[in-house]
PDB file of N, CA and C in Angstrom:
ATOM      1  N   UNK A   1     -10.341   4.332 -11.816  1.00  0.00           N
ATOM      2  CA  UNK A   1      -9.031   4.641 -11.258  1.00  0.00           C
ATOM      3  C   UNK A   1      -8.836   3.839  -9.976  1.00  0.00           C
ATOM      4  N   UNK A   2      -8.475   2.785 -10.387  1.00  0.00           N
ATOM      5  CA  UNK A   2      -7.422   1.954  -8.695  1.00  0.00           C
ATOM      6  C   UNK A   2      -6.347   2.662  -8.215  1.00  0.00           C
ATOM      7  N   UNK A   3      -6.519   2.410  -6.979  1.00  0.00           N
ATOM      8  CA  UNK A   3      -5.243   3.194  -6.221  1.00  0.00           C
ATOM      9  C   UNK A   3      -5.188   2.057  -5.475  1.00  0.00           C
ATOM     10  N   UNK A   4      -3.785   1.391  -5.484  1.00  0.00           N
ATOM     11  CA  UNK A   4      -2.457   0.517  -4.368  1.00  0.00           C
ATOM     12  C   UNK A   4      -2.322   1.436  -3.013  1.00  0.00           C
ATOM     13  N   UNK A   5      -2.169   0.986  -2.600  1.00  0.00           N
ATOM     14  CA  UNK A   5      -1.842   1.342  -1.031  1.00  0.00           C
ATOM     15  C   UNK A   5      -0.620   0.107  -0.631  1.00  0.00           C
ATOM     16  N   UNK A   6       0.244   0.841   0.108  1.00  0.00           N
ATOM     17  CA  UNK A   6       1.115  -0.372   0.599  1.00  0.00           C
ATOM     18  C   UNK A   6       1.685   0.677   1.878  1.00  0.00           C
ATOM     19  N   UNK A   7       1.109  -0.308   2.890  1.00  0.00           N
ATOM     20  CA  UNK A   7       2.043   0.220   4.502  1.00  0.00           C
ATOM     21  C   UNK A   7       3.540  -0.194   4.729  1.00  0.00           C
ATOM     22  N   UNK A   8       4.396   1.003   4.605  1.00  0.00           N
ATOM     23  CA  UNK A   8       5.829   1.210   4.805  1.00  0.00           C
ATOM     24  C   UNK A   8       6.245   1.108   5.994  1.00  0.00           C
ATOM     25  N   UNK A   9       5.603   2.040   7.242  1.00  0.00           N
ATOM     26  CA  UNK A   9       5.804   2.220   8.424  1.00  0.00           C
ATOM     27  C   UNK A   9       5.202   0.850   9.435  1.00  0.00           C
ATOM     28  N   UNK A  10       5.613   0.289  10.789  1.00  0.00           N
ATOM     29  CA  UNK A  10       5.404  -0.683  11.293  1.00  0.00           C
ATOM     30  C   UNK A  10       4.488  -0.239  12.239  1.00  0.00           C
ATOM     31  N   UNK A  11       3.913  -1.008  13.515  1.00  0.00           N
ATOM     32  CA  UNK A  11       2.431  -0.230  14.197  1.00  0.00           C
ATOM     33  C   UNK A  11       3.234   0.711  15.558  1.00  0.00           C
ATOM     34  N   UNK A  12       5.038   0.147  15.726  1.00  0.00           N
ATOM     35  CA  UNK A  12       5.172   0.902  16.997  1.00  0.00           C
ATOM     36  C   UNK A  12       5.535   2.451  17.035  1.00  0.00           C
ATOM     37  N   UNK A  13       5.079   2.811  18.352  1.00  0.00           N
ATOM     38  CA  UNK A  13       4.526   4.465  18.092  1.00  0.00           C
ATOM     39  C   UNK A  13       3.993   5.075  17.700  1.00  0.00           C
ATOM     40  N   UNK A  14       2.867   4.399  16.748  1.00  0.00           N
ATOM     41  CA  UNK A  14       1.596   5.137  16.409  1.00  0.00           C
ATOM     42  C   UNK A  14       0.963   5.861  16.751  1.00  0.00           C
ATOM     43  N   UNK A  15      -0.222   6.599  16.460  1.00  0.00           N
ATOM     44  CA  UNK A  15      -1.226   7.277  17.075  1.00  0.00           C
ATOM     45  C   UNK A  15      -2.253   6.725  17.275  1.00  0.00           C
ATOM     46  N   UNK A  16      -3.371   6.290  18.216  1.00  0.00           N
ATOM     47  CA  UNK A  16      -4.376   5.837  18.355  1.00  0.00           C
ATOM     48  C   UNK A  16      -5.135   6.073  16.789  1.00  0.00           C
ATOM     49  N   UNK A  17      -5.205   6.928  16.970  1.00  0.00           N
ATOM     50  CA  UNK A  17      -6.200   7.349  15.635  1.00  0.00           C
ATOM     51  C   UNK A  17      -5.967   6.659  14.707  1.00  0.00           C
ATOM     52  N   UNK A  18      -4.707   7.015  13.908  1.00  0.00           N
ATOM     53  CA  UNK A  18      -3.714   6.530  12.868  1.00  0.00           C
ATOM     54  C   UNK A  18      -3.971   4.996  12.580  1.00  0.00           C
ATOM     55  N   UNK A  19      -3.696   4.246  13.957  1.00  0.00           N
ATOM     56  CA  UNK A  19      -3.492   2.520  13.997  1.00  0.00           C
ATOM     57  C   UNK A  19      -5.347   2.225  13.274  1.00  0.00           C
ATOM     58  N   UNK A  20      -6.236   2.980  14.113  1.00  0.00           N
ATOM     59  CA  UNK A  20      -7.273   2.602  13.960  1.00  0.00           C
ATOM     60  C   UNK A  20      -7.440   2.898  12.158  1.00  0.00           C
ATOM     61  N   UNK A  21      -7.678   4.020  11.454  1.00  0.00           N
ATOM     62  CA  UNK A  21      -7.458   4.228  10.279  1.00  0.00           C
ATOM     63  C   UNK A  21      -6.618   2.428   9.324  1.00  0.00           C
ATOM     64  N   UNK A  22      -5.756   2.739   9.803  1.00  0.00           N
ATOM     65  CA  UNK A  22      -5.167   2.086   8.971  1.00  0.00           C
ATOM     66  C   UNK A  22      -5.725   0.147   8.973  1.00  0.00           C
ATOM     67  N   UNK A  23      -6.589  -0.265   9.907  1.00  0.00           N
ATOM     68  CA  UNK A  23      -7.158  -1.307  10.255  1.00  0.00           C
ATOM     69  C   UNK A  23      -8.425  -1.210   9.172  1.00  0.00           C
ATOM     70  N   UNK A  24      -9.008  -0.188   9.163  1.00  0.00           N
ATOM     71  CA  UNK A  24     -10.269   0.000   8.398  1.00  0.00           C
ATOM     72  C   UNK A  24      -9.623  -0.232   7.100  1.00  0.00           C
ATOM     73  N   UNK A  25      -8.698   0.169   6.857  1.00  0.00           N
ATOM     74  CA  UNK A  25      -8.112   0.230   5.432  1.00  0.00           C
ATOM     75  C   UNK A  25      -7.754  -1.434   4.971  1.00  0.00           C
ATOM     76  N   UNK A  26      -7.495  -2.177   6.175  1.00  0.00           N
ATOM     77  CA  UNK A  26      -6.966  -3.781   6.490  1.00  0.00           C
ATOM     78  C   UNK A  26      -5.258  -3.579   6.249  1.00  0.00           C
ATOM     79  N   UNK A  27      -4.788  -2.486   6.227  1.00  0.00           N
ATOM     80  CA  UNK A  27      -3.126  -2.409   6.353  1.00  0.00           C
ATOM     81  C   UNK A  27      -2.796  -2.477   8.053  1.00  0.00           C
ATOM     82  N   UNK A  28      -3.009  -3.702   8.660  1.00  0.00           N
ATOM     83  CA  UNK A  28      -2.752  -4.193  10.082  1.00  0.00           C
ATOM     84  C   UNK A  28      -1.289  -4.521   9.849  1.00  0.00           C
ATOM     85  N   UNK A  29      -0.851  -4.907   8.962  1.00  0.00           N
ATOM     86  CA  UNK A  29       1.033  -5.381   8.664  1.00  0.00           C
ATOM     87  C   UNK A  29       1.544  -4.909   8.205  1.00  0.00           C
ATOM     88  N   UNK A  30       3.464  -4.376   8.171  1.00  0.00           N
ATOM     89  CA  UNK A  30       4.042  -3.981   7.120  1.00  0.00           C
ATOM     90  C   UNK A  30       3.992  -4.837   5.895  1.00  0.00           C
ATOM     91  N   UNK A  31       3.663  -3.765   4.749  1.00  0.00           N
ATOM     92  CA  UNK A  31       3.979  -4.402   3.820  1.00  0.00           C
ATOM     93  C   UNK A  31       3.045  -4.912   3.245  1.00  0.00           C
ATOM     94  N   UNK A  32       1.961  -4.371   3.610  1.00  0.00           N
ATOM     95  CA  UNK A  32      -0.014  -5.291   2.801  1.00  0.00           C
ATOM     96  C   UNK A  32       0.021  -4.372   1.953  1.00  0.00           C
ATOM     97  N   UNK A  33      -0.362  -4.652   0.970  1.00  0.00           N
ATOM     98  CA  UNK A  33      -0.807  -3.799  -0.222  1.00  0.00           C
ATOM     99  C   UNK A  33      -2.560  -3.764   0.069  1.00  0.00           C
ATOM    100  N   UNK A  34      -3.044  -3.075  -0.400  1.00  0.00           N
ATOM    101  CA  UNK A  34      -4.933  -3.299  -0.471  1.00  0.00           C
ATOM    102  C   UNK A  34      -4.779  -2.375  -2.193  1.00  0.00           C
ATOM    103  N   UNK A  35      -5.662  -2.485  -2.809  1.00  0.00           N
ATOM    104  CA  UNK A  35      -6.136  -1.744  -4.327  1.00  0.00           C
ATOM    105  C   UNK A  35      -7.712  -1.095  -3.836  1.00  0.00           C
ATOM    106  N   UNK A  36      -8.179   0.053  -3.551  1.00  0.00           N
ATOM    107  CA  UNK A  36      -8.933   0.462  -3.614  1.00  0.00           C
ATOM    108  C   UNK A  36      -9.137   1.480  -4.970  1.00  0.00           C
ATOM    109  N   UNK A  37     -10.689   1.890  -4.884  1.00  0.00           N
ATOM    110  CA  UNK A  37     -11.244   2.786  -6.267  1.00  0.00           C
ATOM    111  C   UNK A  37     -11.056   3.862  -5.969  1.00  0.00           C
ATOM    112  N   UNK A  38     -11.056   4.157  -4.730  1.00  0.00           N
ATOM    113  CA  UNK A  38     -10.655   5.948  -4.646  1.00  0.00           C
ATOM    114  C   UNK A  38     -11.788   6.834  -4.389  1.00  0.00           C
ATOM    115  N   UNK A  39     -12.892   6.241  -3.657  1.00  0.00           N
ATOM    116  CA  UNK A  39     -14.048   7.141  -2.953  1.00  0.00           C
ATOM    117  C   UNK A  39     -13.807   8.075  -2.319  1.00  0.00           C
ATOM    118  N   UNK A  40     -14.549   9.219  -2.368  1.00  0.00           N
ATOM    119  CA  UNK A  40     -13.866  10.147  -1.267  1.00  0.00           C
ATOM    120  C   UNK A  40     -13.808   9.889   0.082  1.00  0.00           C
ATOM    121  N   UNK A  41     -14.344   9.171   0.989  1.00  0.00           N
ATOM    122  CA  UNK A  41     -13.660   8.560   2.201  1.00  0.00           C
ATOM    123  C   UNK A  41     -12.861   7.857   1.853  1.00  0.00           C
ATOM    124  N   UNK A  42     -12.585   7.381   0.994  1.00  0.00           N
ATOM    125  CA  UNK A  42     -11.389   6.480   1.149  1.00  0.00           C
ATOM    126  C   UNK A  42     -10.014   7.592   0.791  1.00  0.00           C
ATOM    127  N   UNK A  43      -9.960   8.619  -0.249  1.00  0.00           N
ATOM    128  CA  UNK A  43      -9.186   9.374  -0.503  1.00  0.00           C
ATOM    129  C   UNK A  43      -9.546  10.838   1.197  1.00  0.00           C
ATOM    130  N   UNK A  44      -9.728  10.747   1.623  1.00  0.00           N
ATOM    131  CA  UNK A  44      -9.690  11.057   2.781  1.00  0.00           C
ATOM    132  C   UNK A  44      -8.586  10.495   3.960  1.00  0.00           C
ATOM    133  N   UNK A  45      -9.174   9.374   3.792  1.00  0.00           N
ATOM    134  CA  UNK A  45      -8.261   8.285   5.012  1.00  0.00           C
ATOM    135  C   UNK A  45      -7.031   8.282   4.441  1.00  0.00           C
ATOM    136  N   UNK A  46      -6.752   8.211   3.258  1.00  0.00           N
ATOM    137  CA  UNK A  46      -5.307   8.101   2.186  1.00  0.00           C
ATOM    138  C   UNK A  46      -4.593   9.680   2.569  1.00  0.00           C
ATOM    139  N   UNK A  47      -5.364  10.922   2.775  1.00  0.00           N
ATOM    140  CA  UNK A  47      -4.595  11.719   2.826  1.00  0.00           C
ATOM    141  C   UNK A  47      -3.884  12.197   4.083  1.00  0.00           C
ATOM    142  N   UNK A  48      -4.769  11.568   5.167  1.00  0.00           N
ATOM    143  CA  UNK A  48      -4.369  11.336   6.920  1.00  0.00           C
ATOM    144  C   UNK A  48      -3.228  10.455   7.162  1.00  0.00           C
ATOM    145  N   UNK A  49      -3.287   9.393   6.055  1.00  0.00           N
ATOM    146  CA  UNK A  49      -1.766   8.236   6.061  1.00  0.00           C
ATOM    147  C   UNK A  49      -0.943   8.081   4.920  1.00  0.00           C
ATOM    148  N   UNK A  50      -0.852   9.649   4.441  1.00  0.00           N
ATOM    149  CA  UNK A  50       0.846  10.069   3.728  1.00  0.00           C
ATOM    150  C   UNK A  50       1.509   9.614   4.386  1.00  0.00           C
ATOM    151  N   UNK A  51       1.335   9.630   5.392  1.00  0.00           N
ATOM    152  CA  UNK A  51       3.431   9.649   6.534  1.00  0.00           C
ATOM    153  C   UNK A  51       3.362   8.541   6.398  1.00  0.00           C
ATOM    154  N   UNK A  52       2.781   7.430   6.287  1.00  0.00           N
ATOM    155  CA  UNK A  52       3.052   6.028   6.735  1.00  0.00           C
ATOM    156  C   UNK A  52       2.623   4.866   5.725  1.00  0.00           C
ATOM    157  N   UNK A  53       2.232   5.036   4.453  1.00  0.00           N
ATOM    158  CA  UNK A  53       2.194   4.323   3.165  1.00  0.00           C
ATOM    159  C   UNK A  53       2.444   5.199   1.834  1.00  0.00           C
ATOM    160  N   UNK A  54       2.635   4.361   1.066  1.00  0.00           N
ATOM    161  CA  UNK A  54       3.124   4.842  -0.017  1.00  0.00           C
ATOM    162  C   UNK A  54       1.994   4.026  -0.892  1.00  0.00           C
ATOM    163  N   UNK A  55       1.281   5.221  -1.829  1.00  0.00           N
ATOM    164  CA  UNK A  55       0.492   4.731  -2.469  1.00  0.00           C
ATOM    165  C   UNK A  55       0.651   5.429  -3.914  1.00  0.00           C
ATOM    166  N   UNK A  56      -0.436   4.914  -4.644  1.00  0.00           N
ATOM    167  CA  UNK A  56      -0.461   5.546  -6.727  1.00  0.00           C
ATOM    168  C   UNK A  56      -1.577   5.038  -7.346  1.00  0.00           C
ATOM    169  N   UNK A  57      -1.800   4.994  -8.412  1.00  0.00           N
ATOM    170  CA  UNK A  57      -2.638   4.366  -9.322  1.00  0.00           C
ATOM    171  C   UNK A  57      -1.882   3.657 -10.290  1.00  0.00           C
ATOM    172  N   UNK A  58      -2.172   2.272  -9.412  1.00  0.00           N
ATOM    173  CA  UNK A  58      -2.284   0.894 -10.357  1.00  0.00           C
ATOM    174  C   UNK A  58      -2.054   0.934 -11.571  1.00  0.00           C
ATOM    175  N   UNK A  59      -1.414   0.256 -12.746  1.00  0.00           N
ATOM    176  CA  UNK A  59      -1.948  -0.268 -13.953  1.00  0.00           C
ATOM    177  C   UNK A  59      -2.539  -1.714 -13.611  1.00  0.00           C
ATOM    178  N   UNK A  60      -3.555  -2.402 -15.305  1.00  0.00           N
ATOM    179  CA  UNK A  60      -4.570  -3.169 -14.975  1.00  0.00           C
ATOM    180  C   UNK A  60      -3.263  -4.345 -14.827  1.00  0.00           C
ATOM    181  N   UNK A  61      -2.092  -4.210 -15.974  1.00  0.00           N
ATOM    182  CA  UNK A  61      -0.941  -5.718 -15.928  1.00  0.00           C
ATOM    183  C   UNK A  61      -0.554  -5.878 -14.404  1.00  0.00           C
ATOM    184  N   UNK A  62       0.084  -4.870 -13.392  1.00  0.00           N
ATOM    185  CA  UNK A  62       0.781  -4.842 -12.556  1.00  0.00           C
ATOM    186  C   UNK A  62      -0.698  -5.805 -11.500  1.00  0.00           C
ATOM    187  N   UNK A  63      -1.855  -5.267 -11.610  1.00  0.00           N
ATOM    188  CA  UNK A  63      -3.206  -5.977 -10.673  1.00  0.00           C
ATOM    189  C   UNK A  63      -2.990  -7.011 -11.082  1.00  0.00           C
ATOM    190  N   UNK A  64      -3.049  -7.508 -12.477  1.00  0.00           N
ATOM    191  CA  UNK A  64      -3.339  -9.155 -12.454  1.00  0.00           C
ATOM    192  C   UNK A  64      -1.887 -10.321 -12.470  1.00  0.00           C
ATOM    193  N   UNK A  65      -0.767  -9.349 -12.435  1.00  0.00           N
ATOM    194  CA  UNK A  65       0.299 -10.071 -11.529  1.00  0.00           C
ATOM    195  C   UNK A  65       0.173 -10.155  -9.976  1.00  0.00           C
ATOM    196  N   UNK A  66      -0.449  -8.844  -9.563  1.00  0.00           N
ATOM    197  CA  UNK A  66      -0.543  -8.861  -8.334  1.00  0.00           C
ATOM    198  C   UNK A  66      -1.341 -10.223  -7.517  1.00  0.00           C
ATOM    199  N   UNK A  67      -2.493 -10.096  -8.580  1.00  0.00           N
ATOM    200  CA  UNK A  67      -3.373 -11.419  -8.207  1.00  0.00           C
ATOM    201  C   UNK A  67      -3.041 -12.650  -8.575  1.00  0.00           C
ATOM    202  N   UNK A  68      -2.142 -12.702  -9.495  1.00  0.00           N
ATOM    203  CA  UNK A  68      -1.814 -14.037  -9.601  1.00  0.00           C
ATOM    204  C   UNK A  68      -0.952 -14.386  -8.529  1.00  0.00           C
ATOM    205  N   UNK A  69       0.227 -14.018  -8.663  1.00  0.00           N
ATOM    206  CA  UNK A  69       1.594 -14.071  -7.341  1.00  0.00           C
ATOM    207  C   UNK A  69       0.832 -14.007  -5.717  1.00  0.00           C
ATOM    208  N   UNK A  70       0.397 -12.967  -5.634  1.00  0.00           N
ATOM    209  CA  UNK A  70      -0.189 -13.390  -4.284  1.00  0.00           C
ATOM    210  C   UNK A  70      -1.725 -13.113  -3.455  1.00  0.00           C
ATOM    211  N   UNK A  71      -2.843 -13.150  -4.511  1.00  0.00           N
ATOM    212  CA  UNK A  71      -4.261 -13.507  -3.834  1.00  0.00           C
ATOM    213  C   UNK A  71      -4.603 -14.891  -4.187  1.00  0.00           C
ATOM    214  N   UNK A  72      -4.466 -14.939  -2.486  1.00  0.00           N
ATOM    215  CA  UNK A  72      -4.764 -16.063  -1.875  1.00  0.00           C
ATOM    216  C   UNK A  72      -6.517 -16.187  -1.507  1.00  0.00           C
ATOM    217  N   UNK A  73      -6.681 -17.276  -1.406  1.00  0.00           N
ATOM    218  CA  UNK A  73      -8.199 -17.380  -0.998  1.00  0.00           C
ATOM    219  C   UNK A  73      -8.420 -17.551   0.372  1.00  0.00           C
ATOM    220  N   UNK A  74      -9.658 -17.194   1.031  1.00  0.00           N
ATOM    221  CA  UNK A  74     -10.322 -17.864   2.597  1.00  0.00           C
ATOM    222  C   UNK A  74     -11.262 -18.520   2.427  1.00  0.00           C
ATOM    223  N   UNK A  75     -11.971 -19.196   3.356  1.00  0.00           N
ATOM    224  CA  UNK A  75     -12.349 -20.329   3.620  1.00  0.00           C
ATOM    225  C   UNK A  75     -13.423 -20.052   2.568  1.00  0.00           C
ATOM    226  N   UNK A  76     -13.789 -18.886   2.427  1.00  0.00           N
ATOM    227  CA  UNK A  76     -15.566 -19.143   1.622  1.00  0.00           C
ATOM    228  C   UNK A  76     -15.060 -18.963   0.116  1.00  0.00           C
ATOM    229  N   UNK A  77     -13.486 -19.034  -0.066  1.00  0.00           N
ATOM    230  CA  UNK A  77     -13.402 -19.326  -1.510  1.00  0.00           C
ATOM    231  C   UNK A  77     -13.331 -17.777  -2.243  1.00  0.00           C
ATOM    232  N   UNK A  78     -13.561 -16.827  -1.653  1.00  0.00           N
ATOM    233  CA  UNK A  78     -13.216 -15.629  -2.226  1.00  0.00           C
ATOM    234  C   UNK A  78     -12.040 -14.805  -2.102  1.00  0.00           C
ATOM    235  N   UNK A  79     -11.361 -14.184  -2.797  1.00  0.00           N
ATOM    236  CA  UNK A  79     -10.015 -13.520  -2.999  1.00  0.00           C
ATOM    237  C   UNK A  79     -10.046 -13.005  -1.217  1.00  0.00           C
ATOM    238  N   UNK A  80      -8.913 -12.700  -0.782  1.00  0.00           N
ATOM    239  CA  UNK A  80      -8.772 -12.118   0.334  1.00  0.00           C
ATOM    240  C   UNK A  80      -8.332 -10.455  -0.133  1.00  0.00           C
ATOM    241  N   UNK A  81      -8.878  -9.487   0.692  1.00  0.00           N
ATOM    242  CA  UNK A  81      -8.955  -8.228   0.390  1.00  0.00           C
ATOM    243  C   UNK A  81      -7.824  -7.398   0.384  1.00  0.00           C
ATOM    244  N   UNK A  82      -6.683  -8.170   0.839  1.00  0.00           N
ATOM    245  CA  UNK A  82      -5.150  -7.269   1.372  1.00  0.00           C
ATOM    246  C   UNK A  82      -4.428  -8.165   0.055  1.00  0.00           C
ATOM    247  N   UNK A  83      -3.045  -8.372   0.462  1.00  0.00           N
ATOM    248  CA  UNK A  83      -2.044  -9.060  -0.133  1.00  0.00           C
ATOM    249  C   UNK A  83      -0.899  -8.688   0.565  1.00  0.00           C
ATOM    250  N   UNK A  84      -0.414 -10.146   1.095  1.00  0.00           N
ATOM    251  CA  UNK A  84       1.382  -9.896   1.759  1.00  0.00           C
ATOM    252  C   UNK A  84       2.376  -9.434   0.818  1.00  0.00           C
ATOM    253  N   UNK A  85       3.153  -8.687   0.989  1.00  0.00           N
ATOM    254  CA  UNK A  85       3.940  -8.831  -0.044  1.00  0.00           C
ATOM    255  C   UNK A  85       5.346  -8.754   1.084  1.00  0.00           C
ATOM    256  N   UNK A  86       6.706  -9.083  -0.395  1.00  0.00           N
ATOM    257  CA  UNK A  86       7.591  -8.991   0.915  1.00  0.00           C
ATOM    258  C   UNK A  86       8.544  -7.681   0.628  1.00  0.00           C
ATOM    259  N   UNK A  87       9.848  -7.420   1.761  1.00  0.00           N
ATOM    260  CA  UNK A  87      10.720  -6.181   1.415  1.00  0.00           C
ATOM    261  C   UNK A  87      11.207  -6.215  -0.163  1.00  0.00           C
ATOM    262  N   UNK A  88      10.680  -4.673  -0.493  1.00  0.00           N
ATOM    263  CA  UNK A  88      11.369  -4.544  -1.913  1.00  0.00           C
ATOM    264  C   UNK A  88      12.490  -5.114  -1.744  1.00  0.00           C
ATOM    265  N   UNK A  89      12.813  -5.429  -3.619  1.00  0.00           N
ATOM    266  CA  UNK A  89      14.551  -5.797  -3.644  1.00  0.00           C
ATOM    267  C   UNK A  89      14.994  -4.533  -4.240  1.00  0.00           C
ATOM    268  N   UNK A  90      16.673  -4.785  -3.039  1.00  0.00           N
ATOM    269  CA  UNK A  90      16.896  -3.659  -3.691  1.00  0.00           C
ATOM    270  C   UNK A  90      16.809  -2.677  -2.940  1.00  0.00           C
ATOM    271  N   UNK A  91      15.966  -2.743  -1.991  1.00  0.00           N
ATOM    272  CA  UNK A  91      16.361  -2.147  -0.265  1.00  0.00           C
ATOM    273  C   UNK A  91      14.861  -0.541  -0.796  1.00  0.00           C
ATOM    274  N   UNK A  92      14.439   0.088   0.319  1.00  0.00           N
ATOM    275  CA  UNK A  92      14.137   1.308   0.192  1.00  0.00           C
ATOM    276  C   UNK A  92      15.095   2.488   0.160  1.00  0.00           C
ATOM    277  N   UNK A  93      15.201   3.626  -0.444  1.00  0.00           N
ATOM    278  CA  UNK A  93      16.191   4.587  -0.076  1.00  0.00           C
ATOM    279  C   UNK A  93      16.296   5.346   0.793  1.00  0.00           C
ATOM    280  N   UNK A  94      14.930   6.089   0.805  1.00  0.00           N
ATOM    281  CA  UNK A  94      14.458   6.979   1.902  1.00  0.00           C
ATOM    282  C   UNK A  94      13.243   6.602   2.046  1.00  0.00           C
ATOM    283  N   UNK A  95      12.763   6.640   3.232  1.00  0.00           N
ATOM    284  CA  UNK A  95      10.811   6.638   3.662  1.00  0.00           C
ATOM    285  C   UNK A  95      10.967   7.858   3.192  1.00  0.00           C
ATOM    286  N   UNK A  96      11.306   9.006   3.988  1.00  0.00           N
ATOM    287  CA  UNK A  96      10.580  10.346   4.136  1.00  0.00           C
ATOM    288  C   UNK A  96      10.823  10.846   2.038  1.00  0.00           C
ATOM    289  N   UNK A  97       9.977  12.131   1.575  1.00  0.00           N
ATOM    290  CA  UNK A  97      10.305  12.720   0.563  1.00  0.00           C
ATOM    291  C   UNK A  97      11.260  13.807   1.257  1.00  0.00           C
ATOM    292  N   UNK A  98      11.253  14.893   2.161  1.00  0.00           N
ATOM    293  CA  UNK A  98      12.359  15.674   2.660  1.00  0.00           C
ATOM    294  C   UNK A  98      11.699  17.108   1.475  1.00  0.00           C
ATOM    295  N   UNK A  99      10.831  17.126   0.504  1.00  0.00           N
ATOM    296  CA  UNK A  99      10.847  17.689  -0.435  1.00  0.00           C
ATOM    297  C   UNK A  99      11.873  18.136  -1.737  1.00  0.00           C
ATOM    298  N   UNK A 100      12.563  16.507  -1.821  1.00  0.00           N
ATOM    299  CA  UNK A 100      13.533  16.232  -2.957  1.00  0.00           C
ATOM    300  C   UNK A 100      13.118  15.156  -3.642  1.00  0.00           C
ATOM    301  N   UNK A 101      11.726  14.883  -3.728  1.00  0.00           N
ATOM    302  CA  UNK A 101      10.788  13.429  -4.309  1.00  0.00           C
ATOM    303  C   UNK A 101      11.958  12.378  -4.518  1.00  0.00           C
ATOM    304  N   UNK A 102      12.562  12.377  -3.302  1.00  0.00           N
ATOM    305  CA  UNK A 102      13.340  11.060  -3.147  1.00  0.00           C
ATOM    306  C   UNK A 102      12.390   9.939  -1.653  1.00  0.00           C
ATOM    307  N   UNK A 103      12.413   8.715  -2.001  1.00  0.00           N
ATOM    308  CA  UNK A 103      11.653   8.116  -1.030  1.00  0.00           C
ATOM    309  C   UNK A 103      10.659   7.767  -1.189  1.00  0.00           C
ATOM    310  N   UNK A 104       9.926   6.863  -0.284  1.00  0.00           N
ATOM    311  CA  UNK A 104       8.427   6.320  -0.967  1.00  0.00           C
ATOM    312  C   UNK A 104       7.530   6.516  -0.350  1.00  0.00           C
ATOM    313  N   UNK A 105       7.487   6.752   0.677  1.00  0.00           N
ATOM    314  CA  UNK A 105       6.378   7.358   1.729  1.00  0.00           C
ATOM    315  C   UNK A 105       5.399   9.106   0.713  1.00  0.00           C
ATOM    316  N   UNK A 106       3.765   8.265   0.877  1.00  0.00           N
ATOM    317  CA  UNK A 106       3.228   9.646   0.226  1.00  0.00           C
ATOM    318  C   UNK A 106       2.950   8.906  -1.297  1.00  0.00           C
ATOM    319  N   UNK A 107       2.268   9.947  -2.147  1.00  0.00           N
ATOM    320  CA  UNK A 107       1.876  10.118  -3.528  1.00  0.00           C
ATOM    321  C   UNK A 107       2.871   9.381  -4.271  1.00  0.00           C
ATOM    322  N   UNK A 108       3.348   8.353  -4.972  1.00  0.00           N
ATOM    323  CA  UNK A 108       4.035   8.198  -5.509  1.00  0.00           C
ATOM    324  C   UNK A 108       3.708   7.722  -7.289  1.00  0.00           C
ATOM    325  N   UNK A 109       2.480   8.355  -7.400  1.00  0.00           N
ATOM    326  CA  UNK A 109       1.878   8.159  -8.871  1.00  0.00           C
ATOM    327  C   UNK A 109       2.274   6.969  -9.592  1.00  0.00           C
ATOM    328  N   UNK A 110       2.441   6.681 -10.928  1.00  0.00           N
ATOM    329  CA  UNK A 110       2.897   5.915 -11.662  1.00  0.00           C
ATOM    330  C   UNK A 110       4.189   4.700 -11.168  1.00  0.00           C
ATOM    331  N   UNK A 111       5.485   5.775 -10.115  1.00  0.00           N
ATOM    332  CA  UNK A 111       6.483   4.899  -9.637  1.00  0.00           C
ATOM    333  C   UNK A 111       5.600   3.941  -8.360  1.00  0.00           C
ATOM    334  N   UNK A 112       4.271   3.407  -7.977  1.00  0.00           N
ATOM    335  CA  UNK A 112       3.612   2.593  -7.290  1.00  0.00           C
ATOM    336  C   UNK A 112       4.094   1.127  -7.961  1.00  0.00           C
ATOM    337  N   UNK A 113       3.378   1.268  -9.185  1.00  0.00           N
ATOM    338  CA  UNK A 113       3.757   0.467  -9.978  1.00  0.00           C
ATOM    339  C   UNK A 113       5.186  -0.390  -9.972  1.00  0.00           C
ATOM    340  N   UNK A 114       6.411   0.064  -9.709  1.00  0.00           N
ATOM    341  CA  UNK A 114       7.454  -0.478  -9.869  1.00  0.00           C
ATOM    342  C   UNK A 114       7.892  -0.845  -8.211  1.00  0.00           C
ATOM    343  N   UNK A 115       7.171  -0.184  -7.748  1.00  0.00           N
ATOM    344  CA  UNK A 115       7.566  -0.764  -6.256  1.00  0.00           C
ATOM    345  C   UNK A 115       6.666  -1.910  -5.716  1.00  0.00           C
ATOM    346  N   UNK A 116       5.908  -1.941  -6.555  1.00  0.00           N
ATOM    347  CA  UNK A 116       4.945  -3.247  -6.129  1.00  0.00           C
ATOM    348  C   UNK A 116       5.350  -4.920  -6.982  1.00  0.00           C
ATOM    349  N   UNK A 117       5.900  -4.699  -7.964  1.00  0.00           N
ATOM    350  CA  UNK A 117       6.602  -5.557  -9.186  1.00  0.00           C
ATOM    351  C   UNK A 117       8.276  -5.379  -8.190  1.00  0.00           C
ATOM    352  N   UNK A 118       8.528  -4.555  -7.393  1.00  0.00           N
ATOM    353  CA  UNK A 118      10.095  -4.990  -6.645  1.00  0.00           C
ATOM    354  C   UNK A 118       9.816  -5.982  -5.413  1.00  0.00           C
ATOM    355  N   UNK A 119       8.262  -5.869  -5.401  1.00  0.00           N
ATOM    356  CA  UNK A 119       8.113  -6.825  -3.548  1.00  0.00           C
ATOM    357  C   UNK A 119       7.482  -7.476  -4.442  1.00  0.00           C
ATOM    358  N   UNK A 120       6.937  -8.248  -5.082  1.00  0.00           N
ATOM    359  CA  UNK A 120       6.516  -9.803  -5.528  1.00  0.00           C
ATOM    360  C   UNK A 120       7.364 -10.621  -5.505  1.00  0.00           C
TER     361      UNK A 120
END
C-alpha cells in the first residue's frame, strides 16, 4: 500500500513542530508530492499533517506517470525522493473539509489519484 502525500498549505505561519515534520517527510515546498509505504511512523507524522496535505493511496498507473512526467534524477543518478508538481487545473475548491467532504486537505482515499493526474 503506497500512500501520495502532496503539501497544499505554504511554510508561512507554521508551527515549529509542524515545519520540522514536514522536512523529514521532504514536503519543504508547496506542491511536492513524496509516495511513501505507510510505516507506522510514517502514518503517524501523516496524521499530525491532516491540516496541511492532502494525501491517499496511489494506484501503480498514476506512480509510473508520476515517474515518468516528473522524476528527475541527482547527481549520483538516482530518482530524487519528492516530485514538483504544479497548481491543479482547474483551481482547488476548498482546502478545509468543514465536514461536507468537500476540499482536499486530509484523507482523500482513491480521489488522490485524480488530483495528482490534475497537477502533471
Amino acid at each position: 500500500m503506497a500512500i501520495a502525500l502532496i503539501r497544499i498549505k505554504g511554510r508561512v505561519g507554521l508551527n515549529k513542530d509542524i515545519n520540522e515534520t514536514l522536512d523529514r517527510l521532504r514536503l519543504r515546498r508547496k506542491y511536492t508530492c513524496v509516495v511513501l509505504n505507510g510505516s507506522k511512523e510514517e502514518i503517524g507524522m501523516i496524521e499530525k499533517l491532516r491540516d496541511f496535505i492532502a494525501y491517499g493511496e496511489i494506484k501503480d498507473e498514476v506512480y509510473k506517470e508520476l515517474l515518468k512526467q516528473r522524476g528527475k534524477k541527482g547527481k549520483d543518478g538516482k530518482i530524487k525522493p519528492f516530485f514538483r508538481l504544479s497548481p491543479p487545473r482547474g483551481g482547488i475548491d476548498s482546502k478545509k473539509h468543514f465536514g461536507v467532504a468537500k476540499g482536499v486537505l486530509g484523507n482523500n482515499g482513491d480521489k488522490i489519484n485524480d488530483l495528482i493526474l490534475r497537477m502533471l
